[in-house]
Protein backbone atom coordinates (compact mmCIF):
# COMPACT_ATOMS: atom_id res chain seq x y z
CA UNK A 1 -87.85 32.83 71.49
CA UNK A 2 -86.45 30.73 68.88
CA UNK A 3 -87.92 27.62 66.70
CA UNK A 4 -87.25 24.88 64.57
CA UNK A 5 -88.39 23.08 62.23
CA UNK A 6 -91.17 20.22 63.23
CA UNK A 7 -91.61 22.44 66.86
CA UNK A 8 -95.66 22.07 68.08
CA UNK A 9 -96.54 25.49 69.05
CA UNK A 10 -99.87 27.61 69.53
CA UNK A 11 -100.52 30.15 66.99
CA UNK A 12 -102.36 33.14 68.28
CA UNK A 13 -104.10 35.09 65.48
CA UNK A 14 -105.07 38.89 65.72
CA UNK A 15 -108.78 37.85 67.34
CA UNK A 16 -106.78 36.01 70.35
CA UNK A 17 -107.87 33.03 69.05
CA UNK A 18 -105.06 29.99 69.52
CA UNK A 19 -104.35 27.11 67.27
CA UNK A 20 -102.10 24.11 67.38
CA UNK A 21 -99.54 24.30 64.81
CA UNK A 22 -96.04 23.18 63.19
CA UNK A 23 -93.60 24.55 62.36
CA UNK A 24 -92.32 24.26 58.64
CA UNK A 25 -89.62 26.57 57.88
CA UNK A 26 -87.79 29.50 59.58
CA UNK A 27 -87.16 32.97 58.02
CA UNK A 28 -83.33 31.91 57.94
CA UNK A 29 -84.44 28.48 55.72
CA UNK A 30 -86.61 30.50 53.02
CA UNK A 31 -85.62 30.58 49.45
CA UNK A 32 -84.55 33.87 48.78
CA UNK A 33 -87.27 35.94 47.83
CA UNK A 34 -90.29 34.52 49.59
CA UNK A 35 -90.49 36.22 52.60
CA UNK A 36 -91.32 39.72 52.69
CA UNK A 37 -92.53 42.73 54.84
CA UNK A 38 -96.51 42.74 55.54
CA UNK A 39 -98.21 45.43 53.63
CA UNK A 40 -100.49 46.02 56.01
CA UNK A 41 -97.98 45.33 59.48
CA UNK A 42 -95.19 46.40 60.49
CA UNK A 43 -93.07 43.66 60.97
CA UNK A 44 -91.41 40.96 59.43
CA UNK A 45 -92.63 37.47 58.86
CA UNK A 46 -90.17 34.84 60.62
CA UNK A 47 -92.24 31.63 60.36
CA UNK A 48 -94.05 29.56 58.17
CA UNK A 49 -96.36 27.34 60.07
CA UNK A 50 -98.89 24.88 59.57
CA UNK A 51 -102.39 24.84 61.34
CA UNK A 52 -105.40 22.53 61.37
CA UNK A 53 -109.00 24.46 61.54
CA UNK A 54 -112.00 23.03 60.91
CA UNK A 55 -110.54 19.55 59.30
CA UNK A 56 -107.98 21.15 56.90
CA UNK A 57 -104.61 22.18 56.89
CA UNK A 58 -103.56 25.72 56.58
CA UNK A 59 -100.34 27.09 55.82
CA UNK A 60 -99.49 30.55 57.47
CA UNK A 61 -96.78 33.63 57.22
CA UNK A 62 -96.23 34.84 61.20
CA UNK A 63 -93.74 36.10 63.41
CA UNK A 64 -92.13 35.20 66.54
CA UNK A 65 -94.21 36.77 69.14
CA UNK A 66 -97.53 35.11 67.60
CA UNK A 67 -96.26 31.30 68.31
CA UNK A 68 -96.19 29.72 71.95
CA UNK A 69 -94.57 26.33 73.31
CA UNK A 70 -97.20 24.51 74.95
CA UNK A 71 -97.30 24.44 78.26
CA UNK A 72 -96.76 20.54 78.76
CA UNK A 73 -93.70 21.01 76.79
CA UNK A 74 -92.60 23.95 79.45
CA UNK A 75 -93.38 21.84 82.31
CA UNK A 76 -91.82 18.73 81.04
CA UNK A 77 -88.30 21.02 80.23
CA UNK A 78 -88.49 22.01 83.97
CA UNK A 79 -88.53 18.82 85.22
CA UNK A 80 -85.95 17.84 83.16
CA UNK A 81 -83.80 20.98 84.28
């Protein structure tokens, strides 16, 4: 799934913990450069996302398949459909 800039998603980290988050730029966006492969994965970053834990802000490399719509948002598109 695809998505854009500003989108509220859940961001699920490698403990299955999930976060509410925004998303600030897409892989295609990125200066040239700033996005690379994870050392330690093996896959490619796609998003750069912001999360609030504990009271701050966080900024955060991830890929597709860790970010989620929220399920209001699905429900609302459905009704819309």
């Amino acid at each position: 799934m695809k998505f854009v800039k500003g989108q509220d998603v859940f961001y699920t980290t490698i403990s299955g913990r999930s976060y509410k988050a925004t998303v600030i730029e897409r892989k295609m966006d990125f200066k040239k450069g700033l996005i690379i492969k994870s050392a330690g994965k093996t896959h490619d970053f796609h998003y750069l996302i912001e999360i609030q834990k504990n009271g701050m802000k966080e900024k955060i490399l991830c890929a597709g398949y860790d970010l989620k719509i929220p399920e209001v948002k699905i429900e609302e598109a459905k009704k819309a459909a």
